[in-house]
PDB file of N, CA and C in Angstrom:
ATOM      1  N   UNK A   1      11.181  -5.146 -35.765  1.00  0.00           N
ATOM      2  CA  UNK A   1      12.230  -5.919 -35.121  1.00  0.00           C
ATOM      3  C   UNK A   1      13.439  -5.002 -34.922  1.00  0.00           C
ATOM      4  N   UNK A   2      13.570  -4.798 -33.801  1.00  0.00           N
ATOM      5  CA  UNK A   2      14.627  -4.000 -33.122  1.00  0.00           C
ATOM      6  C   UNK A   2      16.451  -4.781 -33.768  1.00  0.00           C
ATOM      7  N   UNK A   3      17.128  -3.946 -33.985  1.00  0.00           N
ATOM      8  CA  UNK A   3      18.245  -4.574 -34.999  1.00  0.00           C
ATOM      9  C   UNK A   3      19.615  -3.389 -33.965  1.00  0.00           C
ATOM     10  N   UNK A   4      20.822  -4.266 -33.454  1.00  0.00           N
ATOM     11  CA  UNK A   4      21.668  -3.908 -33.005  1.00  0.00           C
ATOM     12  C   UNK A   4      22.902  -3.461 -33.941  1.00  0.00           C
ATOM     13  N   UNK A   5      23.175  -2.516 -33.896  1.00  0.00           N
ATOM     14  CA  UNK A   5      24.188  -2.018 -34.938  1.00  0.00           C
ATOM     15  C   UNK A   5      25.771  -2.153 -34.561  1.00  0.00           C
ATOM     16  N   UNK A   6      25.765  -1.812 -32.948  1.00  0.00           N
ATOM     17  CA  UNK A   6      27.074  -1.745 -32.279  1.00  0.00           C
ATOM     18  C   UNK A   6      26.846  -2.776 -31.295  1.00  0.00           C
ATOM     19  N   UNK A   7      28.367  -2.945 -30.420  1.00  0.00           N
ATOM     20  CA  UNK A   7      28.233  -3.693 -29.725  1.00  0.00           C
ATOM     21  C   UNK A   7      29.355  -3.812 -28.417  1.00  0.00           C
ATOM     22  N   UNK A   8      29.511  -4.395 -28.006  1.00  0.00           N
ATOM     23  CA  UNK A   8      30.640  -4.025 -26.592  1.00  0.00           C
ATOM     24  C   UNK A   8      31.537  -5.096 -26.829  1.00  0.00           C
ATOM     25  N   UNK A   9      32.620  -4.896 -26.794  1.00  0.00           N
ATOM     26  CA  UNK A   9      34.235  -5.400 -27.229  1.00  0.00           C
ATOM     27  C   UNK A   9      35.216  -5.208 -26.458  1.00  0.00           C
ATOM     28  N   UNK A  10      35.503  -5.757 -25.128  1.00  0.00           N
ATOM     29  CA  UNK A  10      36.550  -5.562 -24.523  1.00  0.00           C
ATOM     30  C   UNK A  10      36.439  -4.127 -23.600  1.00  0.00           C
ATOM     31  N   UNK A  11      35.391  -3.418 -23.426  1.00  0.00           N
ATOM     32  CA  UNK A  11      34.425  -2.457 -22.616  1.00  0.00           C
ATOM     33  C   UNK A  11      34.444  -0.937 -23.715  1.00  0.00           C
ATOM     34  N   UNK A  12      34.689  -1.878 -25.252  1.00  0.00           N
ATOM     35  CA  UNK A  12      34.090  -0.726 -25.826  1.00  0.00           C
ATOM     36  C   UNK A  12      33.277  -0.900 -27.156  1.00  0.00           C
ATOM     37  N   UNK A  13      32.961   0.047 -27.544  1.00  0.00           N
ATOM     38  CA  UNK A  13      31.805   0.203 -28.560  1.00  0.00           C
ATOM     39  C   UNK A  13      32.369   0.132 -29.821  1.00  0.00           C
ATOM     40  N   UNK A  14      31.703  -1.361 -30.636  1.00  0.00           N
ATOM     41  CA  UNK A  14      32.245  -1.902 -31.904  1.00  0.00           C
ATOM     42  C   UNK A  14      31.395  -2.026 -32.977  1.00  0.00           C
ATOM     43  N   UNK A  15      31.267  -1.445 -33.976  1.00  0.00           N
ATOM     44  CA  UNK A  15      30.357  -1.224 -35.129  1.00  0.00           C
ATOM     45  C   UNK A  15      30.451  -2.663 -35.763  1.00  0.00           C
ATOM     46  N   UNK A  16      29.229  -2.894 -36.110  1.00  0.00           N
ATOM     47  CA  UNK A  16      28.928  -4.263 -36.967  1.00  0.00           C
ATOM     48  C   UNK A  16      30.205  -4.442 -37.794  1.00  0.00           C
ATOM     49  N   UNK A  17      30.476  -3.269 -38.898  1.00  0.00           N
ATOM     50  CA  UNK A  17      31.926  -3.695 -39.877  1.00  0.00           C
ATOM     51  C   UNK A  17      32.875  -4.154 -39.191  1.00  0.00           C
ATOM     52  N   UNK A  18      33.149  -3.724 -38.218  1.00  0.00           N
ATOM     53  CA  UNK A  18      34.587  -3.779 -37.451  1.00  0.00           C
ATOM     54  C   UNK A  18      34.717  -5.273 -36.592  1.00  0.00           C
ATOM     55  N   UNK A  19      33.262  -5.550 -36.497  1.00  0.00           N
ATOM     56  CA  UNK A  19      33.005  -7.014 -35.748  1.00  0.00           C
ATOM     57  C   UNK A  19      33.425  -7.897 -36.796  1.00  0.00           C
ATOM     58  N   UNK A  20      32.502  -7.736 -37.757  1.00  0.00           N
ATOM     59  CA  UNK A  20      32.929  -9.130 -38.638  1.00  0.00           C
ATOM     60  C   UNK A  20      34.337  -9.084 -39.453  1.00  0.00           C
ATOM     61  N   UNK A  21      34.596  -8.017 -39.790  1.00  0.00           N
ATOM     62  CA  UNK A  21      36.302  -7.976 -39.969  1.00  0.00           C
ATOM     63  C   UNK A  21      36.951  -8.796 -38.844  1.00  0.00           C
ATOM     64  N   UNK A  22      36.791  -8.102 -37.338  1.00  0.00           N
ATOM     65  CA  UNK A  22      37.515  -9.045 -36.477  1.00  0.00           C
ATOM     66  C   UNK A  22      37.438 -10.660 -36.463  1.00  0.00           C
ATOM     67  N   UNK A  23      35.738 -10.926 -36.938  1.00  0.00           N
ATOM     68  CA  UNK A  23      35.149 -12.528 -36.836  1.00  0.00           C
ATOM     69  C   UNK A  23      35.808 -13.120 -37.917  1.00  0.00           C
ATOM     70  N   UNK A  24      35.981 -12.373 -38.644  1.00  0.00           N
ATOM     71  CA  UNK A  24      36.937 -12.863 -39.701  1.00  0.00           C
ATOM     72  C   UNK A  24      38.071 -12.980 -39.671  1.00  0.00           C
ATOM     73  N   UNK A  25      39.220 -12.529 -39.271  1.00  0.00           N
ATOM     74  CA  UNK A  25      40.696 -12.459 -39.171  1.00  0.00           C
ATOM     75  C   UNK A  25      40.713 -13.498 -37.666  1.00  0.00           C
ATOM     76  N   UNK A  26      40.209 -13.371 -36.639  1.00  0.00           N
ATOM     77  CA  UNK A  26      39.926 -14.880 -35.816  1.00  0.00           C
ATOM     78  C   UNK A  26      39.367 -16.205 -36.531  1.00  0.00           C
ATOM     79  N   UNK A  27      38.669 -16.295 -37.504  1.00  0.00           N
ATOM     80  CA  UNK A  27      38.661 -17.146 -37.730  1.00  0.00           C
ATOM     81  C   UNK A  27      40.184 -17.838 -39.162  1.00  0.00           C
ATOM     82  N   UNK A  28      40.236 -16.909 -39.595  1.00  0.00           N
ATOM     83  CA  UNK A  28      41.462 -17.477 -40.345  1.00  0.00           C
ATOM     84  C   UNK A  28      42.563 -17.747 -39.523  1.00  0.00           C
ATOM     85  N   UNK A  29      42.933 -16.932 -38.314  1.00  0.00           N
ATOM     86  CA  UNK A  29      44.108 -17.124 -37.709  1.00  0.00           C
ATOM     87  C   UNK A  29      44.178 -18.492 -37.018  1.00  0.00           C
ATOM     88  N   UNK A  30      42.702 -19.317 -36.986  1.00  0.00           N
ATOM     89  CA  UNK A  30      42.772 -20.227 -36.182  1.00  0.00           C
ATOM     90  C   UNK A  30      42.166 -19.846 -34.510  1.00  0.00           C
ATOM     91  N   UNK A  31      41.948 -18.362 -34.462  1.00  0.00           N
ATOM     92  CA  UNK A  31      41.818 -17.891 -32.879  1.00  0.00           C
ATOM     93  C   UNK A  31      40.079 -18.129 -32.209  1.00  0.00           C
ATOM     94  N   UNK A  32      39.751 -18.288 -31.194  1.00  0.00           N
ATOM     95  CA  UNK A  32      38.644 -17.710 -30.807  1.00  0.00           C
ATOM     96  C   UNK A  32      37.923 -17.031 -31.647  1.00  0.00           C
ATOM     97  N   UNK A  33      36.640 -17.027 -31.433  1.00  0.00           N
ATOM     98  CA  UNK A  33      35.782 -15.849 -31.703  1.00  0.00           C
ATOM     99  C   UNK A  33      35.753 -14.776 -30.664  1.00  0.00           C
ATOM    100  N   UNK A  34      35.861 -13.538 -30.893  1.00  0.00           N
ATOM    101  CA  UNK A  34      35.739 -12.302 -29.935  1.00  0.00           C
ATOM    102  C   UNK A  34      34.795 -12.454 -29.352  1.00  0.00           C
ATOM    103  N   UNK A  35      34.760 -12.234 -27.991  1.00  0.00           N
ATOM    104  CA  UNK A  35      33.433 -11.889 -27.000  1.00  0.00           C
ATOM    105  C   UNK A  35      33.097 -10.608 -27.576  1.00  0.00           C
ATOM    106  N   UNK A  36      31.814 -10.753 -28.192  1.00  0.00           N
ATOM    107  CA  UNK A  36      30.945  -9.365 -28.619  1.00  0.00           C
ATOM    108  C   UNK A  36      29.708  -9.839 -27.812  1.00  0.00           C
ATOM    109  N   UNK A  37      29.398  -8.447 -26.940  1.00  0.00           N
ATOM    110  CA  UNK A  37      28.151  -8.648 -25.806  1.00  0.00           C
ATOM    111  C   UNK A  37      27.459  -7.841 -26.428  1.00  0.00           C
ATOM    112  N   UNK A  38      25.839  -7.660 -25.948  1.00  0.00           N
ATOM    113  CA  UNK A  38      24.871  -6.952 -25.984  1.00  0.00           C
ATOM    114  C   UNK A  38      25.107  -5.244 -25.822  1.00  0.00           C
ATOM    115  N   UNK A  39      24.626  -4.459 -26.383  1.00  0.00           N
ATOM    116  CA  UNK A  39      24.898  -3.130 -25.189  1.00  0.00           C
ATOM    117  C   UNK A  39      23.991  -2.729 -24.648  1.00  0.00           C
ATOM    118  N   UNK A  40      22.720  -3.604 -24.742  1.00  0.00           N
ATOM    119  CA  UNK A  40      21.308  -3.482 -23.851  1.00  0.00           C
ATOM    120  C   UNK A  40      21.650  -4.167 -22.483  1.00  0.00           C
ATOM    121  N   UNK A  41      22.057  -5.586 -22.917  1.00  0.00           N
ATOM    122  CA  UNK A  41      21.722  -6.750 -22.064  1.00  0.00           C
ATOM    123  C   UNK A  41      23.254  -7.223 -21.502  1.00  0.00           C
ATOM    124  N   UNK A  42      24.219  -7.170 -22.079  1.00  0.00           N
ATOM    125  CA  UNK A  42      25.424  -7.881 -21.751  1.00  0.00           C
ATOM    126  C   UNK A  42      25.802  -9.074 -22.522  1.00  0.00           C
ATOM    127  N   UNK A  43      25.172  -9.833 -22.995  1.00  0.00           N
ATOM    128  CA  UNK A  43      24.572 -11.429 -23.182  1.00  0.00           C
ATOM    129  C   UNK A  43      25.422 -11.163 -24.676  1.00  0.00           C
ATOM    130  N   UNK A  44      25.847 -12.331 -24.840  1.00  0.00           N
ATOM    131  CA  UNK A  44      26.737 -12.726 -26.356  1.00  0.00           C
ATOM    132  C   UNK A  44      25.897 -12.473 -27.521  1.00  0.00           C
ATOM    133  N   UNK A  45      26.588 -11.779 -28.199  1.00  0.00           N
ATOM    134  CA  UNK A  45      25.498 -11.381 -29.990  1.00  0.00           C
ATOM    135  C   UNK A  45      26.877 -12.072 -30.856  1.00  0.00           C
ATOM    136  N   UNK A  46      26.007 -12.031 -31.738  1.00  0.00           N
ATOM    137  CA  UNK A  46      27.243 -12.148 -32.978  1.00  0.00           C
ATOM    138  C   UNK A  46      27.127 -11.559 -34.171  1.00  0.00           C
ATOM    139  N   UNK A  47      27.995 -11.312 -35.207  1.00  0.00           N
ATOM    140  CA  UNK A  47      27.620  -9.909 -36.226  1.00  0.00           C
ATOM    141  C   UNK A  47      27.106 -10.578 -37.801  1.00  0.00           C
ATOM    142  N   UNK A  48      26.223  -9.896 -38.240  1.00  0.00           N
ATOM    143  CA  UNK A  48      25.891 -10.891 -39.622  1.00  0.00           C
ATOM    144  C   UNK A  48      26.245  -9.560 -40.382  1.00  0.00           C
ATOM    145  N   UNK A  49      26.663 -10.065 -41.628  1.00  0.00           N
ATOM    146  CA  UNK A  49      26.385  -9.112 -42.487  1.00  0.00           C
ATOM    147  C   UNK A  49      25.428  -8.770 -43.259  1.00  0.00           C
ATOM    148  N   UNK A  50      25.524  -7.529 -44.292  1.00  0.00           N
ATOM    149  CA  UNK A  50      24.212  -6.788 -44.638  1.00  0.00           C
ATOM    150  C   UNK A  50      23.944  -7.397 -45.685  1.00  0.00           C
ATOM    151  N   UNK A  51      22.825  -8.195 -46.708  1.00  0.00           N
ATOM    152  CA  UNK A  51      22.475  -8.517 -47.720  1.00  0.00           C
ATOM    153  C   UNK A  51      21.167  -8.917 -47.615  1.00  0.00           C
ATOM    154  N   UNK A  52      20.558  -8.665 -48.695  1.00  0.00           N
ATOM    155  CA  UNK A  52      19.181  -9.354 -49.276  1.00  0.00           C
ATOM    156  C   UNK A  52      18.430  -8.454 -48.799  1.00  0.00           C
ATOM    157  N   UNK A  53      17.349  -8.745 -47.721  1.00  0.00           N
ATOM    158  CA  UNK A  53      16.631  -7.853 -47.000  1.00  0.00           C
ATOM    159  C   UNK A  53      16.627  -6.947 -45.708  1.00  0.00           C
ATOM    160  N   UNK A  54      18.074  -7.576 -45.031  1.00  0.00           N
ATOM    161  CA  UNK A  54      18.207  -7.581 -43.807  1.00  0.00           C
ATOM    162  C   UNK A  54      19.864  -6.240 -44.057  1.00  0.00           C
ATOM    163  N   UNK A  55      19.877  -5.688 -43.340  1.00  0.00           N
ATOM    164  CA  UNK A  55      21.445  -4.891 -43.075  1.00  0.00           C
ATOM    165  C   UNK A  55      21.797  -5.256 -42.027  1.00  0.00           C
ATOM    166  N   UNK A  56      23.125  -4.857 -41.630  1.00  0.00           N
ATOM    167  CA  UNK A  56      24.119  -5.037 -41.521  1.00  0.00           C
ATOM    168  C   UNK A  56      23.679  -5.275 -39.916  1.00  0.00           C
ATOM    169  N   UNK A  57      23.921  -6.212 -38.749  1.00  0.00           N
ATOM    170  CA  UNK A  57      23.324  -6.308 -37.561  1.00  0.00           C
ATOM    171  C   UNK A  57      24.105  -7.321 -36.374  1.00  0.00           C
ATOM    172  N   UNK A  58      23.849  -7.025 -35.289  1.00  0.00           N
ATOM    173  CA  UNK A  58      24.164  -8.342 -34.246  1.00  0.00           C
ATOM    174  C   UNK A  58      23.095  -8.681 -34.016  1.00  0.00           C
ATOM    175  N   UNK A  59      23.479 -10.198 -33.848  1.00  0.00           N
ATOM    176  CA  UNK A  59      22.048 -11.166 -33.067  1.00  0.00           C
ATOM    177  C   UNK A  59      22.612 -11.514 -32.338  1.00  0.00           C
ATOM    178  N   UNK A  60      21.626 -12.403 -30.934  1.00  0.00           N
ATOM    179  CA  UNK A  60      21.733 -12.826 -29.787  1.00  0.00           C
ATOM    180  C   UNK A  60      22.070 -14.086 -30.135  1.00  0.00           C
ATOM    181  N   UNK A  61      23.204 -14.468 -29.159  1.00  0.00           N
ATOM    182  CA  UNK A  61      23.161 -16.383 -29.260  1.00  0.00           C
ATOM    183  C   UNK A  61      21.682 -16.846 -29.046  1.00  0.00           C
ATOM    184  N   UNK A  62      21.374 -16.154 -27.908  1.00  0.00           N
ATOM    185  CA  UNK A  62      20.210 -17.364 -27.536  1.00  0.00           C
ATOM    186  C   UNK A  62      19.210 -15.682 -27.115  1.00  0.00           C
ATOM    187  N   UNK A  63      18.158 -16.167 -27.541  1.00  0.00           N
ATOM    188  CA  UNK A  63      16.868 -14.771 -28.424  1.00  0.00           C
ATOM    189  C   UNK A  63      17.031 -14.259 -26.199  1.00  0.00           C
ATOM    190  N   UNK A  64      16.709 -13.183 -25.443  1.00  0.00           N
ATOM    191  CA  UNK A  64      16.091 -12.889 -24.380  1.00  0.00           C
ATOM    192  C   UNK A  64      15.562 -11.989 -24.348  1.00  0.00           C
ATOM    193  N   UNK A  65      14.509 -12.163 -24.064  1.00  0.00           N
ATOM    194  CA  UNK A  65      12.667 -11.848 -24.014  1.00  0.00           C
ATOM    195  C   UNK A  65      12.771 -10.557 -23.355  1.00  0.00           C
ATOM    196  N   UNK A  66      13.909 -10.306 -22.244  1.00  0.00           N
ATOM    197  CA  UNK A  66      14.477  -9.133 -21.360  1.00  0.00           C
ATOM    198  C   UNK A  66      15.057  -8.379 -22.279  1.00  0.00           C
ATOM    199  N   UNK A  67      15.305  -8.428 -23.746  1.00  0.00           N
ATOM    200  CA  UNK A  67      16.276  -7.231 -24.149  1.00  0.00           C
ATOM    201  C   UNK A  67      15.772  -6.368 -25.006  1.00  0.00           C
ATOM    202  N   UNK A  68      15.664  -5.290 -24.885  1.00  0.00           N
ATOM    203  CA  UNK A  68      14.983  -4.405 -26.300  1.00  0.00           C
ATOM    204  C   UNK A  68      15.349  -5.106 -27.564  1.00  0.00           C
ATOM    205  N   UNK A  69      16.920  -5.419 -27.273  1.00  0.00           N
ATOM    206  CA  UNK A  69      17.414  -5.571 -29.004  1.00  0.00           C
ATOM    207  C   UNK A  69      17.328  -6.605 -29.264  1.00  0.00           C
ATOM    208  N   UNK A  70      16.997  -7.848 -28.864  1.00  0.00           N
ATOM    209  CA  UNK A  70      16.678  -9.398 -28.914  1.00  0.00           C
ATOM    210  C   UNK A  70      15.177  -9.653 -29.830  1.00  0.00           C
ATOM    211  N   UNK A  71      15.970 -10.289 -31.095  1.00  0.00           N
ATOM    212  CA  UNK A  71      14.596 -10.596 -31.966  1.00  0.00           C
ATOM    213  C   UNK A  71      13.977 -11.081 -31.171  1.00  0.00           C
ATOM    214  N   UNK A  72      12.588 -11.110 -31.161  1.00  0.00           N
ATOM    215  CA  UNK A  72      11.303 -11.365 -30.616  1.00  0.00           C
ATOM    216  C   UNK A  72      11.078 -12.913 -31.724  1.00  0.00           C
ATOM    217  N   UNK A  73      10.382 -13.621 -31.075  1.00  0.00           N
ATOM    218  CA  UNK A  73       9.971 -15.300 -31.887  1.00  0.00           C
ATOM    219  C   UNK A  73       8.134 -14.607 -32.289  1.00  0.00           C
ATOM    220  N   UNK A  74       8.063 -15.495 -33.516  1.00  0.00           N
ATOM    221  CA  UNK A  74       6.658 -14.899 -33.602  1.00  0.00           C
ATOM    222  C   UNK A  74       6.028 -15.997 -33.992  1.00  0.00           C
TER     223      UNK A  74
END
């Protein structure tokens, strides 16, 4: 399973840490969530953090079958 590390932020390149720091300080401020896009596809991801089995990654809102980095359904 292909796993996105960075991501596109305002037309630039944003490392998973730096996402959820931001997802975080928007969400306390009361603000939006940041538009974080694909950098395969364009298409909205959002940033999880690293624990258990999984590191540190963006996922797709909605999975597309078109993107390298889009979990696959099995």
């Amino acid at each position: 399973m292909p796993m996105a590390t960075t991501c596109r932020l305002n037309r630039r390149a944003t490392d998973v840490e730096e996402a959820v720091e931001l997802r975080d300080e928007a969400k306390r401020l009361h603000q939006p969530t940041p538009d974080f896009r694909c950098t395969d596809c364009g298409k909205p991801v959002r940033p999880h953090r690293g624990g258990g089995h999984a590191s540190a990654h963006f996922e797709h809102l909605e999975r597309n079958a078109n993107c390298r980095l889009s979990h696959r359904a099995t």
